[in-house]
C-alpha atoms as a PDB file:
ATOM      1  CA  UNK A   1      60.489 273.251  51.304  1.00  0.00           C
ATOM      2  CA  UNK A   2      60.719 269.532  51.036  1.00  0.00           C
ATOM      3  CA  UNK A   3      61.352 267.781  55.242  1.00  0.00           C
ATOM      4  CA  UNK A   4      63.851 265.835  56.109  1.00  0.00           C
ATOM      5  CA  UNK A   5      63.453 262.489  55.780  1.00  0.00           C
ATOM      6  CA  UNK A   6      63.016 260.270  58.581  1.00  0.00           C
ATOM      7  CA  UNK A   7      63.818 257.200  56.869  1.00  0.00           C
ATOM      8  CA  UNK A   8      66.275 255.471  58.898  1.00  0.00           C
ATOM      9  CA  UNK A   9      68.951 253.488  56.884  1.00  0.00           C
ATOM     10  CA  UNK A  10      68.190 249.773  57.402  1.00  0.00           C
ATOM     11  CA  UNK A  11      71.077 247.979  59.368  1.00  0.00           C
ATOM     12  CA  UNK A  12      73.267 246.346  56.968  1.00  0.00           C
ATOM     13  CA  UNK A  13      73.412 243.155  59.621  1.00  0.00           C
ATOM     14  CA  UNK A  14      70.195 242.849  58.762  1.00  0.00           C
ATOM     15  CA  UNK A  15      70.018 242.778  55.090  1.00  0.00           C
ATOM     16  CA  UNK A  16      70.042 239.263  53.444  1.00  0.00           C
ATOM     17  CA  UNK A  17      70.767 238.649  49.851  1.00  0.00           C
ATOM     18  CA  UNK A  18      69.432 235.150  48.122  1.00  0.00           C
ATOM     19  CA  UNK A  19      73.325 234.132  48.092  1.00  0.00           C
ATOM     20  CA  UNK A  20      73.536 234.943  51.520  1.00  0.00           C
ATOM     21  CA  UNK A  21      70.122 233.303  52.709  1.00  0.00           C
ATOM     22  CA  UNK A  22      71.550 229.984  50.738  1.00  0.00           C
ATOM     23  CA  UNK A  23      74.722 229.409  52.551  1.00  0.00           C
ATOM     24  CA  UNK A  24      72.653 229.974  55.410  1.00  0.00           C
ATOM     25  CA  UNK A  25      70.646 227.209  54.291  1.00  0.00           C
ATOM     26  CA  UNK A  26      73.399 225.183  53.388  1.00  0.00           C
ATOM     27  CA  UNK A  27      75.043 225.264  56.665  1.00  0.00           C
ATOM     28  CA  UNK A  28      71.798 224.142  58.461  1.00  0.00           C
ATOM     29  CA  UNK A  29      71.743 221.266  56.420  1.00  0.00           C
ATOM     30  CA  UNK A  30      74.799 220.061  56.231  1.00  0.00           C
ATOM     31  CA  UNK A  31      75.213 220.176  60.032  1.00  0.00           C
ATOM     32  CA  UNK A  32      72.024 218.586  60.523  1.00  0.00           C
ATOM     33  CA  UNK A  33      73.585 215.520  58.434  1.00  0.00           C
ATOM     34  CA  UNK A  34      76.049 215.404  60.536  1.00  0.00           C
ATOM     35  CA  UNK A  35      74.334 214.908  63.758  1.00  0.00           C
ATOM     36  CA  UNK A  36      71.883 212.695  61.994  1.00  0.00           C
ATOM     37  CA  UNK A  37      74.435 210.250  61.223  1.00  0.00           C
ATOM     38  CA  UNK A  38      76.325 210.206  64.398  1.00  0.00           C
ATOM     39  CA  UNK A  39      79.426 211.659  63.860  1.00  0.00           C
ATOM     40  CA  UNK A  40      80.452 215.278  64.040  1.00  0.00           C
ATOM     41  CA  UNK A  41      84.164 215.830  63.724  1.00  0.00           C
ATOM     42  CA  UNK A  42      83.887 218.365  66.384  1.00  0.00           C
ATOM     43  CA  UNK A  43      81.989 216.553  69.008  1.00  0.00           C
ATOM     44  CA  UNK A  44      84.822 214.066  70.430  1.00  0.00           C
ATOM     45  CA  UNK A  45      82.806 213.483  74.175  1.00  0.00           C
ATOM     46  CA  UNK A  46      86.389 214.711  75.337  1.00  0.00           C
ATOM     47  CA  UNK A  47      87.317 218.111  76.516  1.00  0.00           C
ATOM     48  CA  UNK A  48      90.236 219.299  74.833  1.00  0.00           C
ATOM     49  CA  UNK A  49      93.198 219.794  76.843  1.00  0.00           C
ATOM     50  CA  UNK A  50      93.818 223.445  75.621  1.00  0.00           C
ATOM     51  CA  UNK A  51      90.436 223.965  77.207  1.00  0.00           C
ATOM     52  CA  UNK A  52      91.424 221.855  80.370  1.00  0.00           C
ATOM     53  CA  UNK A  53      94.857 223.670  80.633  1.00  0.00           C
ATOM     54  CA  UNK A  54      93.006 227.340  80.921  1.00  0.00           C
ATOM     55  CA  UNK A  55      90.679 226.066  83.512  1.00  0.00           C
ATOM     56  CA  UNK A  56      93.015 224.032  85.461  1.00  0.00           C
ATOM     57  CA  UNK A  57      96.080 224.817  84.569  1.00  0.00           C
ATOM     58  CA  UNK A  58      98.862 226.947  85.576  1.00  0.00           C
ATOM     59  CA  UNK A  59      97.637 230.641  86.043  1.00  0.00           C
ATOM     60  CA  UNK A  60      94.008 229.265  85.868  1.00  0.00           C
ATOM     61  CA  UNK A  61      91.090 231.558  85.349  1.00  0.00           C
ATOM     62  CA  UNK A  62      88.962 232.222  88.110  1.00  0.00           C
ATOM     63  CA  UNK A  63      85.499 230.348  87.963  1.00  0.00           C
ATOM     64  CA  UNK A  64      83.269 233.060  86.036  1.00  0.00           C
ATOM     65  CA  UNK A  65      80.332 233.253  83.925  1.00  0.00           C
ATOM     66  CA  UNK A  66      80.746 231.300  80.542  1.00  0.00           C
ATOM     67  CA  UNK A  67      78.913 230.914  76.883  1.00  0.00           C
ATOM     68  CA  UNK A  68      79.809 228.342  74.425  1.00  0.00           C
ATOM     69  CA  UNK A  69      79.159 228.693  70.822  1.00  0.00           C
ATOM     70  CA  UNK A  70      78.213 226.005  69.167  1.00  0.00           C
ATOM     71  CA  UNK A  71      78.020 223.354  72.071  1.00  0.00           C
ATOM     72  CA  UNK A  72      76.848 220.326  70.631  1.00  0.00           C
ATOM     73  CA  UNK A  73      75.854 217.301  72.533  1.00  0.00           C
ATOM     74  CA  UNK A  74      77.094 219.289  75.751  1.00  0.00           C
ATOM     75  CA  UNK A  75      80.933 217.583  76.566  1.00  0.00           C
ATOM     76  CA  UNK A  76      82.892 221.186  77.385  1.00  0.00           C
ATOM     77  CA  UNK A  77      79.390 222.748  78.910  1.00  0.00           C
ATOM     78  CA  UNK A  78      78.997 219.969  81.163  1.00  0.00           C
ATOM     79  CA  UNK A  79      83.193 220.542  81.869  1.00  0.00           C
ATOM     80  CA  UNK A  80      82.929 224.307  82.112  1.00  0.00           C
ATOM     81  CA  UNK A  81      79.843 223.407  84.960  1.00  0.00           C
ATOM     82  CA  UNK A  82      81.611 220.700  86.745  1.00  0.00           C
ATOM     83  CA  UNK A  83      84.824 223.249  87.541  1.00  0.00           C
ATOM     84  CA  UNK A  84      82.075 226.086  88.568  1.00  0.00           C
ATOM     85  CA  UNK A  85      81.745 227.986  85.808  1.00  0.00           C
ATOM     86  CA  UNK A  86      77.991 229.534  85.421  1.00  0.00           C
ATOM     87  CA  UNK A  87      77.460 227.903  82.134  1.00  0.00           C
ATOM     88  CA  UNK A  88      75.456 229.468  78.942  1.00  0.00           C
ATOM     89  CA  UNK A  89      75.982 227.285  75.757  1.00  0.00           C
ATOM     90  CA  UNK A  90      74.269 227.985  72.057  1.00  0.00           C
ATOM     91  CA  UNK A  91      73.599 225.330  69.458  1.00  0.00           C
ATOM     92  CA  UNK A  92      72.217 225.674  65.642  1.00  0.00           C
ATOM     93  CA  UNK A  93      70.580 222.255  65.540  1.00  0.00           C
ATOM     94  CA  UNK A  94      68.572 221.427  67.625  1.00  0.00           C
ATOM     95  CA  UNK A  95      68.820 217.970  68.104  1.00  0.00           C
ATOM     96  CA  UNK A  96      72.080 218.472  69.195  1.00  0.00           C
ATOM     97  CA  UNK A  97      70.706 221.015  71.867  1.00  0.00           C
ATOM     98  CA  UNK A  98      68.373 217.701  73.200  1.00  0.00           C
ATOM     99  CA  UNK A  99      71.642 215.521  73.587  1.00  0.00           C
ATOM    100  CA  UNK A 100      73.521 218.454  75.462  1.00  0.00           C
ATOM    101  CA  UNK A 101      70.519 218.441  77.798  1.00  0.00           C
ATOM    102  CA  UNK A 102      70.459 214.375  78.737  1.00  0.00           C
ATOM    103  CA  UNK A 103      74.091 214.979  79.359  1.00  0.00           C
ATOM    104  CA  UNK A 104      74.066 217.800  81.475  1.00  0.00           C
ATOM    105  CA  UNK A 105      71.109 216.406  83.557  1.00  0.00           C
ATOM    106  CA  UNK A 106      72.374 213.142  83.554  1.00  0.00           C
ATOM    107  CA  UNK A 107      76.050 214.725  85.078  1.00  0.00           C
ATOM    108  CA  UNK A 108      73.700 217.023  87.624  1.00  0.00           C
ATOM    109  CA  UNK A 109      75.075 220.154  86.617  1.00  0.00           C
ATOM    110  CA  UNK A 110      73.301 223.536  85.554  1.00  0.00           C
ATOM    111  CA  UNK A 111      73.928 224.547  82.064  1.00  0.00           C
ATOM    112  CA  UNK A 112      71.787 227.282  80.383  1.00  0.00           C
ATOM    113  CA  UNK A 113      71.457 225.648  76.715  1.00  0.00           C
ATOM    114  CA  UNK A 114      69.686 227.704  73.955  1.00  0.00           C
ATOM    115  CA  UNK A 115      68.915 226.666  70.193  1.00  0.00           C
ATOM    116  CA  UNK A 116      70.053 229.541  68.518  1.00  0.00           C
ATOM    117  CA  UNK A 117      72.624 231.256  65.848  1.00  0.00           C
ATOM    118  CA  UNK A 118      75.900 232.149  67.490  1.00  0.00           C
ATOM    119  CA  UNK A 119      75.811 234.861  64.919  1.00  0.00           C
ATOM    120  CA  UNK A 120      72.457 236.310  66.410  1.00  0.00           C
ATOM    121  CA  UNK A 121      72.587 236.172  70.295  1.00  0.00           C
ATOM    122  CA  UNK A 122      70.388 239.634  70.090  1.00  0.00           C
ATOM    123  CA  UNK A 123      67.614 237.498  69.143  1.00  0.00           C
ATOM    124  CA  UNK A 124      68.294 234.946  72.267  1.00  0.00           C
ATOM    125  CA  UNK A 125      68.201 236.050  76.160  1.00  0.00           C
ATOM    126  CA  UNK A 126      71.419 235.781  76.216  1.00  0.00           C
ATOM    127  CA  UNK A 127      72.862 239.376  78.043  1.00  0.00           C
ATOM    128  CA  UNK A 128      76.504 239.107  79.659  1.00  0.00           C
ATOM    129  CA  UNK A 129      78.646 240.008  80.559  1.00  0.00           C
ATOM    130  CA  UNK A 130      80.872 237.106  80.550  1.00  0.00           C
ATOM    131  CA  UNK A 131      84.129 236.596  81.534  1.00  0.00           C
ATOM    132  CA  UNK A 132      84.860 233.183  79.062  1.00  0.00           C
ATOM    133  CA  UNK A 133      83.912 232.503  75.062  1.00  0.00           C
ATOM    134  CA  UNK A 134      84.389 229.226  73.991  1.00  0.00           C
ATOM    135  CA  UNK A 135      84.308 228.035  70.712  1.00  0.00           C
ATOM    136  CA  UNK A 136      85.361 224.719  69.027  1.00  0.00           C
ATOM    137  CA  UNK A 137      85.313 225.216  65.371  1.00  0.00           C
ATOM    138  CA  UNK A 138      81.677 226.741  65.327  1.00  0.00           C
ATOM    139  CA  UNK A 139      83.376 230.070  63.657  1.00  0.00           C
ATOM    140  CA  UNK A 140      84.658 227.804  60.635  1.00  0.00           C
ATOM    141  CA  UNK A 141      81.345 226.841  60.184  1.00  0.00           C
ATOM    142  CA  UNK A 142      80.192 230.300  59.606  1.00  0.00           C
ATOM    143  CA  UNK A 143      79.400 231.744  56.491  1.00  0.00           C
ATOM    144  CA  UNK A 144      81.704 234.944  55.950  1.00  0.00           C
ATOM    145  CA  UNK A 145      79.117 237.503  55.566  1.00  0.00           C
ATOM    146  CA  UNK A 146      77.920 236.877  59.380  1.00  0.00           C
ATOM    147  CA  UNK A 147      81.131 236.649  60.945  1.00  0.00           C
ATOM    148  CA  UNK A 148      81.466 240.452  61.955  1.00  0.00           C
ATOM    149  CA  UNK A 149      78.563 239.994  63.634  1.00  0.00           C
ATOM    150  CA  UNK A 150      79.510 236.978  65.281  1.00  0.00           C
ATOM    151  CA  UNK A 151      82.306 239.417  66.761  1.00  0.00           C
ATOM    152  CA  UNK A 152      79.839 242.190  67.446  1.00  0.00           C
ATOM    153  CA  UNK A 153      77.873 239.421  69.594  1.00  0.00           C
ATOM    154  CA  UNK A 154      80.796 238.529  71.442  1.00  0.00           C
ATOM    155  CA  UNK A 155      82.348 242.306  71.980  1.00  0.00           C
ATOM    156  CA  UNK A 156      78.822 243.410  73.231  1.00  0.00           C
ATOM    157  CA  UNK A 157      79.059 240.903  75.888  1.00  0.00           C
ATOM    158  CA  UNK A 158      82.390 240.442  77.127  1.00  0.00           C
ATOM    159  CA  UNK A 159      83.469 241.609  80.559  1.00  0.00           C
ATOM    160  CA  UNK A 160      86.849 243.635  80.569  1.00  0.00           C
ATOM    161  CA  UNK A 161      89.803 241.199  80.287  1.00  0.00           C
ATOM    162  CA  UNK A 162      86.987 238.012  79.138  1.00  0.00           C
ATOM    163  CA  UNK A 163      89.045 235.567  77.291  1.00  0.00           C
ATOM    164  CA  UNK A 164      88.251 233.609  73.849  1.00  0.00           C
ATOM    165  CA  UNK A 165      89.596 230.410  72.980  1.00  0.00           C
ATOM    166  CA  UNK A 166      89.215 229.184  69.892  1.00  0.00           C
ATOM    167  CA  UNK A 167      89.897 226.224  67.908  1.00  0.00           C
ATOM    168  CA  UNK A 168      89.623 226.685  63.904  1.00  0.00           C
ATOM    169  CA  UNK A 169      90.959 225.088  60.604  1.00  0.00           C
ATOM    170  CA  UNK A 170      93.783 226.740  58.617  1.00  0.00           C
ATOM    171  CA  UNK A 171      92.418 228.410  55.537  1.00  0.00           C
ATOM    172  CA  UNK A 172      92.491 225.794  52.869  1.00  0.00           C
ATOM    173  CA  UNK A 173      89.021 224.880  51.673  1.00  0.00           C
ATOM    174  CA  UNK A 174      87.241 222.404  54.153  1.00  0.00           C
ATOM    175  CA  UNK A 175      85.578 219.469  52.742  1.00  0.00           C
ATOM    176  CA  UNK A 176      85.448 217.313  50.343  1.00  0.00           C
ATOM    177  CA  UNK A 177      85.058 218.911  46.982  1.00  0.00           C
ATOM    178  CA  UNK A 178      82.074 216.824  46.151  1.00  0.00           C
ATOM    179  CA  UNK A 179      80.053 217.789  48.986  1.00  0.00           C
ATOM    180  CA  UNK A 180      77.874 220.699  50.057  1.00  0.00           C
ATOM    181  CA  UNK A 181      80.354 221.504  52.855  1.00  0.00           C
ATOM    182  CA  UNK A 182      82.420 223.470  50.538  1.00  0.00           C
ATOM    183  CA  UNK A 183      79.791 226.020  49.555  1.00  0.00           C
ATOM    184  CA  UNK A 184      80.452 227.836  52.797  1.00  0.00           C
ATOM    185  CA  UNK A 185      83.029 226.113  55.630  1.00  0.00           C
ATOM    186  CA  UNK A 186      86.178 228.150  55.555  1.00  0.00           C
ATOM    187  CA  UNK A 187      88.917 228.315  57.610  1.00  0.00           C
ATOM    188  CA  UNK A 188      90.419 230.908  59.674  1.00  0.00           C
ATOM    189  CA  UNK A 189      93.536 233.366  60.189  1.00  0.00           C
ATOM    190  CA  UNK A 190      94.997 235.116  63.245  1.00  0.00           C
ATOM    191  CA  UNK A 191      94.953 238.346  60.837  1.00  0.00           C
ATOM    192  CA  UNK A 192      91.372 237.843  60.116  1.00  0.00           C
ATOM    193  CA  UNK A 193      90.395 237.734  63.902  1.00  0.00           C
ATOM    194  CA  UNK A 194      92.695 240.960  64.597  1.00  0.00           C
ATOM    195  CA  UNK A 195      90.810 242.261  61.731  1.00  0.00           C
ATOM    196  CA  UNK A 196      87.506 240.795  63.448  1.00  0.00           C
ATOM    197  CA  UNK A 197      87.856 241.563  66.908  1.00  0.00           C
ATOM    198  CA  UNK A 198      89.126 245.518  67.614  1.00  0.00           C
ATOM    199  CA  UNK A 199      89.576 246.026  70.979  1.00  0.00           C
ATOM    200  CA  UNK A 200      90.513 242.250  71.238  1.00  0.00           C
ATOM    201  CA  UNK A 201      94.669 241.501  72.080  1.00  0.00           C
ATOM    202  CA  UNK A 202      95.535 238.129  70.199  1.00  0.00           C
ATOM    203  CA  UNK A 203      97.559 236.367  72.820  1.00  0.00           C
ATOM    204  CA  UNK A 204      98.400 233.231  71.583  1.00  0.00           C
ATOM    205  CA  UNK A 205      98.235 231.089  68.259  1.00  0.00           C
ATOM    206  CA  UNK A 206      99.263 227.945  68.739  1.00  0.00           C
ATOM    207  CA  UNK A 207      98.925 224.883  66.207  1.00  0.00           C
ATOM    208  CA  UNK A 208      96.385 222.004  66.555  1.00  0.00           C
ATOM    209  CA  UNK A 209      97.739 218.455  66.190  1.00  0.00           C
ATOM    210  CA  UNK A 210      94.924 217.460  63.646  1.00  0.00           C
ATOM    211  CA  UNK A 211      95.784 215.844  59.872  1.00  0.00           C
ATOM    212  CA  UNK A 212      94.780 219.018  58.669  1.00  0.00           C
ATOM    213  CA  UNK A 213      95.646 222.655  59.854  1.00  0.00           C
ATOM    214  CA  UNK A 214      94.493 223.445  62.626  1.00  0.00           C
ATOM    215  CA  UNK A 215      94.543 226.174  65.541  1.00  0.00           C
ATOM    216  CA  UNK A 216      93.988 227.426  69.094  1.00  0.00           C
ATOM    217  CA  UNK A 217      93.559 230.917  69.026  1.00  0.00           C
ATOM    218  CA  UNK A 218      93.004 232.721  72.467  1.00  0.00           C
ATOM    219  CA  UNK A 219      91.992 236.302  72.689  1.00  0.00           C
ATOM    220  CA  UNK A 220      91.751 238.928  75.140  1.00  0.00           C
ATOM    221  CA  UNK A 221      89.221 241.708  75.168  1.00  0.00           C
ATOM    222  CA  UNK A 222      90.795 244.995  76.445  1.00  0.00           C
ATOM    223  CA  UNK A 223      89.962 246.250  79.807  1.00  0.00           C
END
């Protein structure tokens, strides 16, 4: 009689196709160019005020442990760390990961800043729980085949009631048409995150005040 096999099916978060692999690629690059030239749309040097309102605002949230994704050159990290939050913030490029650090250092607070993929936190020391997800556009910037496990990341490490605010673009193409950008930026829905996020609540969805759509998203994971 033939045994069992003892194969184990490979994990489909860890299969890459040459399409997939490519708008990997194309991401790196075409963020790299951006902080090569100076000027990512993203990275302002000011904290938004949707940020600034859940940290200081009305019905505040309590100082807790925090992670960024996709931090940049450090602006809402060094916020989150000023207003005592214990501060973990993730970066793709790495040169952008170096500017976050002179910033932090040079405002004397304590960030924890990794170079990493926001979409593969089980590959960084990066264990939770915490209580705060940030994210400024980062999950636009993700290509669509790694954005469940973008969620996965998050749900794994989110305390009961954590919050996620998030800021994305509507879902009309992003770019210009000429450029690389297009081969993988897309925008994002409120039903796609429900979709993305069981065991998340969707609390608010309110619009950005960009030129193009725009959104602040905040989510609640359940207790």
């Amino acid at each position: 009689m033939d045994q069992p096999s003892t194969t184990q099916k490979p994990d489909p978060d860890l299969i890459t196709t040459p399409r997939d692999k490519k708008e990997e690629e194309s991401v790196h690059r075409a963020l790299e160019g951006y902080y090569r030239v100076g000027k990512p749309p993203w990275d302002t040097g000011v904290t938004p005020p949707e940020l600034v309102a859940l940290v200081e605002g009305h019905g505040a949230l309590p100082p807790g442990r925090a992670l960024e994704l996709g931090c940049g050159t450090g602006t809402n990290a060094t916020y989150l760390a000023r207003h005592g939050w214990d501060v973990t913030a993730v970066d793709l490029i790495d040169s952008a990961v170096d500017q976050a650090r002179q910033k932090t250092e040079a405002a004397s607070v304590a960030v924890r800043l990794l170079h990493g993929d926001a979409t593969r936190l089980d590959e960084l020391d990066v264990p939770g729980p915490f209580d705060l997800f940030f994210d400024l556009s980062c999950y636009c910037g993700i290509p669509l085949h790694r954005r469940d496990a973008y969620a996965t990341g998050l749900t794994h490490r989110a305390a009961p009631g954590a919050r996620l605010l998030m800021f994305g673009y509507g879902p009309e193409p992003l770019g210009n048409p000429t450029t690389e950008l297009t081969s993988w930026a897309a925008g994002v829905t409120a039903d796609e995150l429900r979709a993305r996020f069981p065991g998340w609540a969707l609390l608010d969805v309110t619009p950005g005040t960009n030129s193009v759509p725009t959104f602040w998203f905040t989510l609640r994971r359940d207790a």
